[in-house]
N, C-alpha and C. Protein backbone atom coordinates (compact mmCIF):
# COMPACT_ATOMS: atom_id res chain seq x y z
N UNK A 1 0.84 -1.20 0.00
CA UNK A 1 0.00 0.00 0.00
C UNK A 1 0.87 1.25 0.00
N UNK A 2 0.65 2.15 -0.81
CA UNK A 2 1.66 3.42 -1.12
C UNK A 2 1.12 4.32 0.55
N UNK A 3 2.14 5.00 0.70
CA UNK A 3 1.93 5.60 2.00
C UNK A 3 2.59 6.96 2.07
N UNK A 4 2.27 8.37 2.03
CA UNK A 4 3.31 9.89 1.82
C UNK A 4 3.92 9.87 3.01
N UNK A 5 5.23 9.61 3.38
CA UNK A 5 5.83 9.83 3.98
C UNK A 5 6.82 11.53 4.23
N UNK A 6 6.73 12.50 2.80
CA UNK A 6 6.72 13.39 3.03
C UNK A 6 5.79 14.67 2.41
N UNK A 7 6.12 15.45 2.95
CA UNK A 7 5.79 16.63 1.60
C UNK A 7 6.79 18.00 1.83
N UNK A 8 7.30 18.27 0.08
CA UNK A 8 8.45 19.41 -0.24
C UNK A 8 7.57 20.14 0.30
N UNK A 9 8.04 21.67 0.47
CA UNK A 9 7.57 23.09 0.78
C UNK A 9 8.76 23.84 0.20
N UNK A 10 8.57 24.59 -0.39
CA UNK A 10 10.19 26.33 -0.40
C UNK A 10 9.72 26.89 0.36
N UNK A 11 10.90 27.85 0.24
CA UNK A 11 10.71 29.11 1.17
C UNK A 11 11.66 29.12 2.21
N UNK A 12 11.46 29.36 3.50
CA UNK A 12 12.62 29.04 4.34
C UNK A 12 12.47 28.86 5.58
N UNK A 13 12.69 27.75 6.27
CA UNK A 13 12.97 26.83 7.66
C UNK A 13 12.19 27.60 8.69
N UNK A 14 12.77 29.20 8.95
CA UNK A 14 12.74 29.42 10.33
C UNK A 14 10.92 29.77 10.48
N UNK A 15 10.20 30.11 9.75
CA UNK A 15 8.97 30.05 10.45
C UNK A 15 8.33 28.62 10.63
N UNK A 16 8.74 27.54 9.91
CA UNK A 16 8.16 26.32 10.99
C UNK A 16 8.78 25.83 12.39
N UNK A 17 9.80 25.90 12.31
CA UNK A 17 10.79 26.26 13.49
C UNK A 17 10.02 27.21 14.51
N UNK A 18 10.28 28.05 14.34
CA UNK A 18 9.16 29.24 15.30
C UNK A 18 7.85 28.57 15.66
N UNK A 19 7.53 27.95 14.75
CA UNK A 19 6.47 28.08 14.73
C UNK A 19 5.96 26.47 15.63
N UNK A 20 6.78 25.59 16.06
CA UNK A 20 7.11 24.65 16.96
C UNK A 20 7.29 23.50 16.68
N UNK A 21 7.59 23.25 15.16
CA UNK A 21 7.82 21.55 14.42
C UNK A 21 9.14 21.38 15.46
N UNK A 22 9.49 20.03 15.28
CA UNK A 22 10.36 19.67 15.74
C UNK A 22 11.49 19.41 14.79
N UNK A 23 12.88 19.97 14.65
CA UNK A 23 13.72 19.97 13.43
C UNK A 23 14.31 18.67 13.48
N UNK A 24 14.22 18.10 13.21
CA UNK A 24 15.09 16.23 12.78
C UNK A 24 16.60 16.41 12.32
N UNK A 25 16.72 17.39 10.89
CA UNK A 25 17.83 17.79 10.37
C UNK A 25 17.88 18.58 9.51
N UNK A 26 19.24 19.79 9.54
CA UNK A 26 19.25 20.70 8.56
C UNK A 26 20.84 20.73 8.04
N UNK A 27 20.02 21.03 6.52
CA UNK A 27 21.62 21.51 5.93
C UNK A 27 21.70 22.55 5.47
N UNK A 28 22.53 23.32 4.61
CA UNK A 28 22.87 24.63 4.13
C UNK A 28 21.49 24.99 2.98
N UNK A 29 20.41 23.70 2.72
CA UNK A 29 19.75 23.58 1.83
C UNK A 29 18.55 23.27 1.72
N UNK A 30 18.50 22.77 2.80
CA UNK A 30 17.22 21.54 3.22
C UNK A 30 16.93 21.70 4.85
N UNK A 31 16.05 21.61 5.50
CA UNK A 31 15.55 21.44 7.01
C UNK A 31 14.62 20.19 6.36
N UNK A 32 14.38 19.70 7.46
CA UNK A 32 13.47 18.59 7.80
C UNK A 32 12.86 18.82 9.42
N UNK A 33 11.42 18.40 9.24
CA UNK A 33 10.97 18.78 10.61
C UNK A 33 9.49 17.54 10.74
N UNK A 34 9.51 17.00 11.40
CA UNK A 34 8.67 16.35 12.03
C UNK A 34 6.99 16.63 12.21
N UNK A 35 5.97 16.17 11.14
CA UNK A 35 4.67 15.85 11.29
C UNK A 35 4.15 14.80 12.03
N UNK A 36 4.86 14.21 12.93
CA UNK A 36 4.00 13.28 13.60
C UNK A 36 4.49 11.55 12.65
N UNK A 37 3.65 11.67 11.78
CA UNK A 37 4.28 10.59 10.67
C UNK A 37 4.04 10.59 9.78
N UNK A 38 4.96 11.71 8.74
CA UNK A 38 5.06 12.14 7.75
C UNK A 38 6.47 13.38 8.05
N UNK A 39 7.27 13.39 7.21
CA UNK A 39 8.29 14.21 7.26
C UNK A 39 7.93 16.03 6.53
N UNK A 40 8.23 16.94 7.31
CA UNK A 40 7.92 18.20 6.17
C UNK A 40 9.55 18.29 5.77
N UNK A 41 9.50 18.43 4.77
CA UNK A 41 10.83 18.92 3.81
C UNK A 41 10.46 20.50 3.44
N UNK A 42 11.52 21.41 3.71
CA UNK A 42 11.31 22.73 3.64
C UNK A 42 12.60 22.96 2.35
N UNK A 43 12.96 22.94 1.31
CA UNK A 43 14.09 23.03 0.36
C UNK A 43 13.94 25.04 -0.02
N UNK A 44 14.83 25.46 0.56
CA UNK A 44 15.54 26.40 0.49
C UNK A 44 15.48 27.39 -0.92
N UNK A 45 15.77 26.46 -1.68
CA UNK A 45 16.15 26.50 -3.15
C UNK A 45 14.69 27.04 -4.09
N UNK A 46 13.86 26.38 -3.29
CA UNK A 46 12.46 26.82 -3.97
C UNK A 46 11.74 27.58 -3.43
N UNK A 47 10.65 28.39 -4.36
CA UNK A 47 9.92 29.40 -3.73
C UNK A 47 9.23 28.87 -2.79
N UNK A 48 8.56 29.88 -1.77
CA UNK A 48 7.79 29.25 -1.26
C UNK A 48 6.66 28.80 -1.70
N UNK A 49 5.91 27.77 -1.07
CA UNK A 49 4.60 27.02 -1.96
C UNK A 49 4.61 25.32 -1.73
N UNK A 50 4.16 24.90 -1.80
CA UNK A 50 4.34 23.17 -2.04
C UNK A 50 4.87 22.52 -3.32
N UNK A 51 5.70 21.64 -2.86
CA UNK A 51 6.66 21.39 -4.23
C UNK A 51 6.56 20.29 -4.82
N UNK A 52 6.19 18.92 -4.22
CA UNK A 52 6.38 17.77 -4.45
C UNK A 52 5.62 17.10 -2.73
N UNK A 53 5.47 16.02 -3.03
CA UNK A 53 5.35 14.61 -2.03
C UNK A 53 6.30 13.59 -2.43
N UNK A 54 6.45 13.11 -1.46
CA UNK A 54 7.50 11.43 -1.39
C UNK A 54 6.32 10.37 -1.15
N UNK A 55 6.07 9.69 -2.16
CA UNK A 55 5.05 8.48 -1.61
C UNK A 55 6.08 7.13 -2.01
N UNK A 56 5.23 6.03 -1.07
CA UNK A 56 6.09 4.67 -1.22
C UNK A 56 5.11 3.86 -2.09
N UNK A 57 6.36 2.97 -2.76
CA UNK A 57 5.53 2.23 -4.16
C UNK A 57 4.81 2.83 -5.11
N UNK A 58 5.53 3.50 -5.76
CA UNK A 58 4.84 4.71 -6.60
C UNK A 58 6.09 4.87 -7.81
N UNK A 59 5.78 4.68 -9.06
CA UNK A 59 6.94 5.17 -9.75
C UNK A 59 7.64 6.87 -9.85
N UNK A 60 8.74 6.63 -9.68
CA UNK A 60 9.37 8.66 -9.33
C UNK A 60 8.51 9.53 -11.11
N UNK A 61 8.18 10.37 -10.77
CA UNK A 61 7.99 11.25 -12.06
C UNK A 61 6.78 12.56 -11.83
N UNK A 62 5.84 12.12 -12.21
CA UNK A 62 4.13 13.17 -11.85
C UNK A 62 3.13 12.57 -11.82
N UNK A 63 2.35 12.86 -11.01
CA UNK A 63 1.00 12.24 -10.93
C UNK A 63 -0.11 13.41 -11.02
N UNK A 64 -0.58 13.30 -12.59
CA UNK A 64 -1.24 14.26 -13.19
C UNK A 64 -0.50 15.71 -13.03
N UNK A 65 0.63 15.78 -13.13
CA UNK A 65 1.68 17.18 -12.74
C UNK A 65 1.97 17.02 -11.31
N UNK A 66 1.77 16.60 -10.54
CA UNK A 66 2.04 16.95 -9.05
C UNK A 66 3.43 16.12 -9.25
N UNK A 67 4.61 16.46 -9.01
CA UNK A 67 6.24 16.06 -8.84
C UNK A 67 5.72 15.12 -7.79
N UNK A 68 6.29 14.29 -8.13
CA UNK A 68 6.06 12.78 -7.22
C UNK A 68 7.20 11.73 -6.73
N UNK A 69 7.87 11.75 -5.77
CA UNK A 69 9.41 11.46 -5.56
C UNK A 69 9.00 9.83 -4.76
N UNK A 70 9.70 8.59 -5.39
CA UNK A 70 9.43 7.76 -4.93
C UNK A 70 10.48 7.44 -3.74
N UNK A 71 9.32 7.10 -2.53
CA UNK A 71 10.03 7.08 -1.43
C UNK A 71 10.35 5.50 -0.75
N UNK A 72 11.60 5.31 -0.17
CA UNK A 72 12.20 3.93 -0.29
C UNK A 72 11.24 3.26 0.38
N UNK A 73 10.89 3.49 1.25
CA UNK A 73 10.29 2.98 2.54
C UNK A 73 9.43 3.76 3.51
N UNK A 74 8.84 3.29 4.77
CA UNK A 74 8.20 4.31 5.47
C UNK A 74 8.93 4.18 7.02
N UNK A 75 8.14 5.72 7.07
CA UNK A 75 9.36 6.09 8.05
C UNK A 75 9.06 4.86 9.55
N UNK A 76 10.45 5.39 10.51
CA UNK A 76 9.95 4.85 11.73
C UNK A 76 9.08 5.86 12.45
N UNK A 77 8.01 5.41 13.16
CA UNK A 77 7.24 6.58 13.52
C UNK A 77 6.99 5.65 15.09
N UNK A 78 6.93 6.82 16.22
CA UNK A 78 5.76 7.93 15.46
C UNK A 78 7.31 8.96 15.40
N UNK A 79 7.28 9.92 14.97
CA UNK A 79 8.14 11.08 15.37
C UNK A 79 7.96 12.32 15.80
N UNK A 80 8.98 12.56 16.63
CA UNK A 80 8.78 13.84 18.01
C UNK A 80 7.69 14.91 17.37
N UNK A 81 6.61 15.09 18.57
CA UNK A 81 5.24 15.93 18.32
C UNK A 81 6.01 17.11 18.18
N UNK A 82 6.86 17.94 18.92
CA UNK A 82 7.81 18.91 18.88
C UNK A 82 6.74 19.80 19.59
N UNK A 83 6.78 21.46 19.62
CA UNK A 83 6.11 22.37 20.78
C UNK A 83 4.41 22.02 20.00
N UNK A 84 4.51 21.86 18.44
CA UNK A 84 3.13 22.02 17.90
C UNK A 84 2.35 20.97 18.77
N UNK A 85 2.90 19.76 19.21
CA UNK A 85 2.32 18.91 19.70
C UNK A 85 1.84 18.27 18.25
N UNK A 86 2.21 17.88 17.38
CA UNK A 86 1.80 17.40 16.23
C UNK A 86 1.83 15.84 16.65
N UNK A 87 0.69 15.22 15.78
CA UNK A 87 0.22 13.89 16.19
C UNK A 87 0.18 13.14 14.66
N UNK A 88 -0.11 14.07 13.65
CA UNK A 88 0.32 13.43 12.29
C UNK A 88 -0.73 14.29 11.55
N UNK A 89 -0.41 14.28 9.91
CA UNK A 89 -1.34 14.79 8.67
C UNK A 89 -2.39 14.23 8.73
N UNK A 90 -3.27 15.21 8.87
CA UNK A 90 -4.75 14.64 8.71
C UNK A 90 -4.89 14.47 7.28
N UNK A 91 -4.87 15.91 6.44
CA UNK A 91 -5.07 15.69 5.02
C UNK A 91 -3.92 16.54 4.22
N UNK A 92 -3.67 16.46 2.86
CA UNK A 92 -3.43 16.95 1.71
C UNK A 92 -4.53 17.33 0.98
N UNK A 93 -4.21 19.08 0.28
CA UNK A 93 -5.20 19.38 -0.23
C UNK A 93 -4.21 19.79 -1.86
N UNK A 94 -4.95 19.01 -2.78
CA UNK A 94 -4.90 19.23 -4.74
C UNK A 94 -5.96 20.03 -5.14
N UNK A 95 -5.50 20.74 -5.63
CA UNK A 95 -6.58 21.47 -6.57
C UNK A 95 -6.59 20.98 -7.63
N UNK A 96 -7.31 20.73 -8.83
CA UNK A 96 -7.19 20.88 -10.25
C UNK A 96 -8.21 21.03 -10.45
N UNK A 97 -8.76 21.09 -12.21
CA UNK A 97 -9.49 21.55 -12.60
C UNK A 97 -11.00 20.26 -12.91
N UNK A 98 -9.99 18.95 -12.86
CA UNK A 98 -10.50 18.10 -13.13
C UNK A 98 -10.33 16.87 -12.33
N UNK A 99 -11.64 16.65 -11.75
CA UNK A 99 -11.81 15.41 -10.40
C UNK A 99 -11.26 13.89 -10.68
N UNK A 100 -12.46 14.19 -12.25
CA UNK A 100 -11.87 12.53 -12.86
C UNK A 100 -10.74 12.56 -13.48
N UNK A 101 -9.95 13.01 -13.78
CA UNK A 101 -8.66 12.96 -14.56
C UNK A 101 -7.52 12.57 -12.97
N UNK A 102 -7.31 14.04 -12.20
CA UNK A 102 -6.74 13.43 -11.42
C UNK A 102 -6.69 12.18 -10.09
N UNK A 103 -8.02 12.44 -9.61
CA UNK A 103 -8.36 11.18 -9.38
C UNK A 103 -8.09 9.99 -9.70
N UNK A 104 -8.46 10.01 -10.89
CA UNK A 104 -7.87 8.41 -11.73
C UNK A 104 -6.57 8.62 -11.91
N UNK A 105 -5.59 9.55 -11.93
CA UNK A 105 -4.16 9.27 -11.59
C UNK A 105 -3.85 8.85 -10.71
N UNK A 106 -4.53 9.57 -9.39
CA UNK A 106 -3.79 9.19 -7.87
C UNK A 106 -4.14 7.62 -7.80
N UNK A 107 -5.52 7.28 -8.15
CA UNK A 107 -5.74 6.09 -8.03
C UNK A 107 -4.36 4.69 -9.03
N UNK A 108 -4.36 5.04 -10.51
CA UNK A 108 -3.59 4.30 -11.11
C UNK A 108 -1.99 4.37 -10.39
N UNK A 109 -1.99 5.16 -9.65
CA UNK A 109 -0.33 5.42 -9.05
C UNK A 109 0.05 4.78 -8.04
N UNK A 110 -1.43 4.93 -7.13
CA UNK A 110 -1.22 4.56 -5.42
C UNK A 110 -1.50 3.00 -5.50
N UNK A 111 -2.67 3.19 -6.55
CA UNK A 111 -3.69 2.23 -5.70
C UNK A 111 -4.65 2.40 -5.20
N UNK A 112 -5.21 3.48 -4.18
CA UNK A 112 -5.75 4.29 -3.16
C UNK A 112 -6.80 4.34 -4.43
N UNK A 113 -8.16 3.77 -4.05
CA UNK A 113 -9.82 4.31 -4.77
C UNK A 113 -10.07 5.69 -4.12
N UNK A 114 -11.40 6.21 -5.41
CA UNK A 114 -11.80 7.38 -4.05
C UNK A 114 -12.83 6.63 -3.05
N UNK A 115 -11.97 7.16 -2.41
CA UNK A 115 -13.20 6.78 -1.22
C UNK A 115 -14.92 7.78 -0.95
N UNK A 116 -15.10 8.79 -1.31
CA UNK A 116 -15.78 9.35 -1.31
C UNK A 116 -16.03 10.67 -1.82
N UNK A 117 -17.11 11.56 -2.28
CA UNK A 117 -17.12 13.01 -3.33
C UNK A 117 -17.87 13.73 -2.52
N UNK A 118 -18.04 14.86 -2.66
CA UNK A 118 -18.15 15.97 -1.96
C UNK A 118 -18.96 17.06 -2.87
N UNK A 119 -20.03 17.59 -2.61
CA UNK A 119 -20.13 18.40 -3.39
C UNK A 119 -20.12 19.59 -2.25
N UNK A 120 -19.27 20.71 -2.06
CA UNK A 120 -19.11 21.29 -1.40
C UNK A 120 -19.83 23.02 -1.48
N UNK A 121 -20.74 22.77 -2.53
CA UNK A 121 -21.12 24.38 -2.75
C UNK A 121 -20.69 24.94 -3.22
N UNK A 122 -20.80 26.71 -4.18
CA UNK A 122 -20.58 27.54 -5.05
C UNK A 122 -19.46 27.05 -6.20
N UNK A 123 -20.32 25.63 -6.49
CA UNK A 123 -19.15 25.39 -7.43
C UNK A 123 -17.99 24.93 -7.54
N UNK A 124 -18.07 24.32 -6.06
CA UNK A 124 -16.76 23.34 -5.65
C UNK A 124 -17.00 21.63 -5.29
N UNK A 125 -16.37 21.22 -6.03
CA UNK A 125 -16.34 19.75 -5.74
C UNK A 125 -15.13 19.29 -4.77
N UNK A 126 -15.60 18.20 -4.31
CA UNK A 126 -14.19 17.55 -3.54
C UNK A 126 -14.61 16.15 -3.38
N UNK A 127 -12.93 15.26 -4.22
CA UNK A 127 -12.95 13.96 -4.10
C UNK A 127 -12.08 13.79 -3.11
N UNK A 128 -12.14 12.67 -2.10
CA UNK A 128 -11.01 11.88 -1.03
C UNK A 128 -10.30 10.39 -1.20
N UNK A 129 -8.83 10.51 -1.32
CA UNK A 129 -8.83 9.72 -1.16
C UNK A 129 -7.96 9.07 0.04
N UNK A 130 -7.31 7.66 0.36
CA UNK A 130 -6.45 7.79 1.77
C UNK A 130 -5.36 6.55 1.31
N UNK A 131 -4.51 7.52 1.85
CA UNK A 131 -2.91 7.26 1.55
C UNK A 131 -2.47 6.93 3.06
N UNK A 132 -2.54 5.60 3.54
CA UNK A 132 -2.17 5.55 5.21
C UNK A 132 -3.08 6.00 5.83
N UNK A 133 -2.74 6.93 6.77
CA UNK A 133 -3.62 8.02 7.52
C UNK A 133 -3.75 8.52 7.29
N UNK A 134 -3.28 9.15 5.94
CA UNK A 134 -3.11 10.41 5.52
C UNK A 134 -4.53 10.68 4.44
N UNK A 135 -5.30 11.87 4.24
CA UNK A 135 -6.45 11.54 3.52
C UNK A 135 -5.55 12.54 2.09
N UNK A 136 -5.96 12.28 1.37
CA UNK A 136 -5.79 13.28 0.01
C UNK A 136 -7.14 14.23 -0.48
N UNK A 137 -7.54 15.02 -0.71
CA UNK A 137 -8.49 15.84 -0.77
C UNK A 137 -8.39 16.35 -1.65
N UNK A 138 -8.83 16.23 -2.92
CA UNK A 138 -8.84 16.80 -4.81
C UNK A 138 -9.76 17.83 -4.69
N UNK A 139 -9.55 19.10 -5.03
CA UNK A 139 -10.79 19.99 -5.22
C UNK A 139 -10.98 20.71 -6.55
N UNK A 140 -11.45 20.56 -6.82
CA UNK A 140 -11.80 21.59 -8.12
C UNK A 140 -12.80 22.68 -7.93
N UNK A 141 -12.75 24.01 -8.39
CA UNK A 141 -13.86 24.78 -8.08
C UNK A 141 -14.03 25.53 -9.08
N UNK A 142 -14.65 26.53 -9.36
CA UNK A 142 -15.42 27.64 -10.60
C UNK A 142 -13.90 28.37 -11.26
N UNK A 143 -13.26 28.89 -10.28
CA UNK A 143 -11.84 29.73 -10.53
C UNK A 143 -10.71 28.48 -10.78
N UNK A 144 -10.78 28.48 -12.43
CA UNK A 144 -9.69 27.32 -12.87
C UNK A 144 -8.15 27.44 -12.24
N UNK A 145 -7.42 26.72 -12.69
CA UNK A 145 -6.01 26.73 -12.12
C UNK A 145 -5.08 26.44 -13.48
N UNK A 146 -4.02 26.85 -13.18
CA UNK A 146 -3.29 26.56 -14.20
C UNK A 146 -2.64 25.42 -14.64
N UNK A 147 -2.47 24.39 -13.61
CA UNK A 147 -2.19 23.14 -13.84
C UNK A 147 -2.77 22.39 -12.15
N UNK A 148 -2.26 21.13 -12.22
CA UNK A 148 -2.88 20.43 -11.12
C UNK A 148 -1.95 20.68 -10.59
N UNK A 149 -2.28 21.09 -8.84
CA UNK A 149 -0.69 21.18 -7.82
C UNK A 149 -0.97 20.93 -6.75
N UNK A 150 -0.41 20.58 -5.70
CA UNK A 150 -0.71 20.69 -4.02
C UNK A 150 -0.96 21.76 -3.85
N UNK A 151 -1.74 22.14 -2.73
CA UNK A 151 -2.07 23.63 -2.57
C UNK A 151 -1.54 23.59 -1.08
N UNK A 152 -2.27 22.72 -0.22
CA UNK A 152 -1.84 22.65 1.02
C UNK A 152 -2.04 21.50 1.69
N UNK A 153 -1.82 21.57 3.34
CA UNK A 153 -2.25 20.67 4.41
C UNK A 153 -2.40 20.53 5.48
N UNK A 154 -3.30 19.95 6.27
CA UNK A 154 -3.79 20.38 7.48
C UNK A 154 -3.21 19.25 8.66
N UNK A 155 -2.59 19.52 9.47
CA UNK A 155 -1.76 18.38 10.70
C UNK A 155 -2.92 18.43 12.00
N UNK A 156 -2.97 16.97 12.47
CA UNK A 156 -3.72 17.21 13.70
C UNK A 156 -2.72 17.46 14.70
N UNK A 157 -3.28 17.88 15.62
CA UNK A 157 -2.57 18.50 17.13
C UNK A 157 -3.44 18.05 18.34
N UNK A 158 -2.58 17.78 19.84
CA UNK A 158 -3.30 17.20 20.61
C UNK A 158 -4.05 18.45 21.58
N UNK A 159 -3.31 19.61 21.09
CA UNK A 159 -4.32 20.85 22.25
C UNK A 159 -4.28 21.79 21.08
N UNK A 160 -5.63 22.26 20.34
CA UNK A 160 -5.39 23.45 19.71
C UNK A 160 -5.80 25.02 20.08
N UNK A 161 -6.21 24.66 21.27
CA UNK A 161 -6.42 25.77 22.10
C UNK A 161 -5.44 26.27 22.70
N UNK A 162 -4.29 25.39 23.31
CA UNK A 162 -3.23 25.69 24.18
C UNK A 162 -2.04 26.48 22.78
N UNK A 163 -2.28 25.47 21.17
CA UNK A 163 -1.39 26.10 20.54
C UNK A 163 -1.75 27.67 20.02
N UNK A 164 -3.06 27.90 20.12
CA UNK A 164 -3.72 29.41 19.66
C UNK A 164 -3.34 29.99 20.33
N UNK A 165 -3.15 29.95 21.74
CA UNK A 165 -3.07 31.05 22.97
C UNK A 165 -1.86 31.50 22.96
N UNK A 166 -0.94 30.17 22.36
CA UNK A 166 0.44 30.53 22.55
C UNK A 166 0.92 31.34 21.25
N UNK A 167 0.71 30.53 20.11
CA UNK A 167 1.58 31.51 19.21
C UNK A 167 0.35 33.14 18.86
N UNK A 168 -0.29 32.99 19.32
CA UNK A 168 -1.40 34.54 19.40
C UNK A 168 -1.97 34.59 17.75
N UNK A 169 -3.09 35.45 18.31
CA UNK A 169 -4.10 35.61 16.50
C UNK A 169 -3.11 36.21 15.50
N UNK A 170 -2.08 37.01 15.60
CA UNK A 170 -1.18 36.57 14.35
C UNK A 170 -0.53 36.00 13.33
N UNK A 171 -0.43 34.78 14.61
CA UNK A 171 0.22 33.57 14.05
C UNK A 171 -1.11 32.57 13.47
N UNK A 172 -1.94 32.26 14.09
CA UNK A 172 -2.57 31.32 14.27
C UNK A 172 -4.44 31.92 14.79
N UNK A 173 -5.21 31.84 13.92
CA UNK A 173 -6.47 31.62 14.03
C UNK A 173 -6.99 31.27 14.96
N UNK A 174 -8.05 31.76 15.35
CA UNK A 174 -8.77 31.20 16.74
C UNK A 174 -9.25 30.08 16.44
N UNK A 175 -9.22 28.57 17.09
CA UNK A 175 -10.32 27.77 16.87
C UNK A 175 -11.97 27.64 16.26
N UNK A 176 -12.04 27.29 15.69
CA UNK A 176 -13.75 27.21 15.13
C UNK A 176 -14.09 25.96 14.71
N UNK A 177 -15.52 25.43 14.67
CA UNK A 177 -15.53 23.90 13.89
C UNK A 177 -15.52 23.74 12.69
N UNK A 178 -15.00 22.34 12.90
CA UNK A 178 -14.07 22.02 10.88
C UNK A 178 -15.54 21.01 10.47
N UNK A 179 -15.43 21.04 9.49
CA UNK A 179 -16.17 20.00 8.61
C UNK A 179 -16.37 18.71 9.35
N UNK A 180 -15.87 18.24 9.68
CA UNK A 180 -15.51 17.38 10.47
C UNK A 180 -16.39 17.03 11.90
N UNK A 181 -17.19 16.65 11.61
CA UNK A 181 -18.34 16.88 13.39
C UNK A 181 -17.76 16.34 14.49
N UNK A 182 -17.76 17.56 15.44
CA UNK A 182 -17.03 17.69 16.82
C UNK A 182 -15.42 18.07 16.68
N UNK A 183 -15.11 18.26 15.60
CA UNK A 183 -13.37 18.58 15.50
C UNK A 183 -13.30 19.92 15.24
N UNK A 184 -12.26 20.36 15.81
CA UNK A 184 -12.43 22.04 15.20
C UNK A 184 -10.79 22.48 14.68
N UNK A 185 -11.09 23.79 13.89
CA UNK A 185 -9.90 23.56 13.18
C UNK A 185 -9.11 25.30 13.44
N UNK A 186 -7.93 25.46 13.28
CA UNK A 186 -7.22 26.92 13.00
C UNK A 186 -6.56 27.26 11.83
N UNK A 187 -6.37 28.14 10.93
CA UNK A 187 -5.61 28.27 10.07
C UNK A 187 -4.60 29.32 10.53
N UNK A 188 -3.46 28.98 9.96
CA UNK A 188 -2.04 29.85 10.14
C UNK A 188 -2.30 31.14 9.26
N UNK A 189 -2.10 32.02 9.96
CA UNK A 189 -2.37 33.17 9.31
C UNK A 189 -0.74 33.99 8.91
N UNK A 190 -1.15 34.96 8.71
CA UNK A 190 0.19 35.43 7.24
C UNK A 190 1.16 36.04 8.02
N UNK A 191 0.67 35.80 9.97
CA UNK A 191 2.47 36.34 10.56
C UNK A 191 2.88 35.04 10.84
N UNK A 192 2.37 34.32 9.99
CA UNK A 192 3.15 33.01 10.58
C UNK A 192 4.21 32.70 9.34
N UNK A 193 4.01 33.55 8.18
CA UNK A 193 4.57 33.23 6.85
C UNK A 193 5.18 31.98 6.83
N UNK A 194 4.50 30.82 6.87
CA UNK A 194 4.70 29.44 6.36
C UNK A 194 4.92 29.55 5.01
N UNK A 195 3.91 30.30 4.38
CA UNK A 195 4.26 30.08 2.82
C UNK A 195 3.50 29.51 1.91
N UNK A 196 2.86 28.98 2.71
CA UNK A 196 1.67 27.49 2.13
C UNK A 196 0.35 27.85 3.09
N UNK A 197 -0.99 27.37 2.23
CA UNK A 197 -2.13 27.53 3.13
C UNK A 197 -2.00 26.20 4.23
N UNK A 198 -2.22 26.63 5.70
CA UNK A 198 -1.93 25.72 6.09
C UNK A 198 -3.01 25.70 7.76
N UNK A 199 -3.15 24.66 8.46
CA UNK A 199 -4.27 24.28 9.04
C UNK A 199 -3.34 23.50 9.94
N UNK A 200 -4.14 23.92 11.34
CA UNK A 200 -4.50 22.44 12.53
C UNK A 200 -5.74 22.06 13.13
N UNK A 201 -5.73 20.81 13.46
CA UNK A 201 -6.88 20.29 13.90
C UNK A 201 -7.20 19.86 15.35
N UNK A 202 -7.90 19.73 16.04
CA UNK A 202 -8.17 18.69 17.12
C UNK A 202 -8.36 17.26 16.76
N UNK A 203 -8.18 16.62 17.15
CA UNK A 203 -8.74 15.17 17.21
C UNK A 203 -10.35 14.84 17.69
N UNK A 204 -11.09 16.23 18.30
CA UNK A 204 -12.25 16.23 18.25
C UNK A 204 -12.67 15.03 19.27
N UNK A 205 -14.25 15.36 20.13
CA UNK A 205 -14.32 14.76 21.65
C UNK A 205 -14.90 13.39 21.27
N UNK A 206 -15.24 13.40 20.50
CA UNK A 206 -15.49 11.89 20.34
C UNK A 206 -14.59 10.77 19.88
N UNK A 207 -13.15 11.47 19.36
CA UNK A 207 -11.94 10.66 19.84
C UNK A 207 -10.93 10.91 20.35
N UNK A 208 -10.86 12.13 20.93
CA UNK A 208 -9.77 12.59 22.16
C UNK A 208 -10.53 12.20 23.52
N UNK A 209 -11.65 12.04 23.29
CA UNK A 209 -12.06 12.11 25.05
C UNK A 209 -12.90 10.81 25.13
């Protein structure tokens, strides 16, 4: 079963750092920092934005354009929550323009069916599919795109109240409920300059409590 063990990002290290991943390893080029179980790769070299995923059992090349790096193996997990308290990727979010096209890539690549569609309102669709734990989330909506790409992703966390208070509404969004019934979610806001749209979650009371 193919499993993302990472995902690229550009831009540069120190706001996930700040921002409380736990750093594994850095070079003059590259940081690596700890999702729980999944690796973030931050490469220096590239703008900021999402660049690529590492999935296992997957041939190296694109999957429907998304840079697709075949990864040897999966990691040992779990790995250090770090200050975020990170517990692992809930989801990956694709945009493209087209559900069934990429869809049926991720599927011919992984393996991974969709598991389920979404019609999400004003013109937005959303297919899922699941890679490990990890869910994949295809969206297409009214405002085309220029090619198919990662857009972003959302990590669960074991207190997202304790992490709001701390890094303050600059950094980090007040809690509110996610899609998700009983889970609630924050988005990183633009003093957090991650670089990437990016999200945490609760684990929500009907499986944290």
């Amino acid at each position: 079963m193919s499993l993302i063990t990472a995902v690229v990002v550009g831009g540069s290290a120190e706001p996930w750092e700040a921002f409380g991943f736990h750093l594994l390893s850095a070079t003059s080029t590259e940081s690596r920092f700890s999702l729980g179980d999944v690796v973030l790769v931050v490469d220096t070299a590239q703008p900021a934005g999402m660049v690529s995923w590492e999935i296992t059992e997957v041939q190296p090349g694109a999957i429907d354009g998304i840079h697709t790096v075949s990864a040897a193996n999966s990691l040992e997990l779990p790995l250090e929550p770090g200050a975020v308290g990170c517990l692992g990727v809930d989801h990956v979010v694709v945009r493209t323009n087209s559900l069934d096209v990429t869809c049926g890539a991720i599927t011919a690549a992984t393996g991974a069916p969709v598991k389920r569609t979404r019609d999400a309102g004003s013109g937005m669709q959303q297919a899922f599919h699941k890679l490990g734990s990890v869910v994949v989330e295809v969206v297409s909506a009214q405002e085309q795109v220029e090619r198919t790409h990662l857009w972003g992703f959302v990590v669960n966390v074991s207190d997202v109240d304790a992490l709001s208070a701390r890094l303050g509404p600059d950094v980090l969004g007040a809690p509110k409920p996610a899609t998700q019934p009983g889970r609630r979610i924050a988005s990183a806001r633009s003093g957090a300059a991650l670089g990437v749209p990016f999200a945490v979650m609760d684990l929500g009371v009907a499986v944290a409590g």
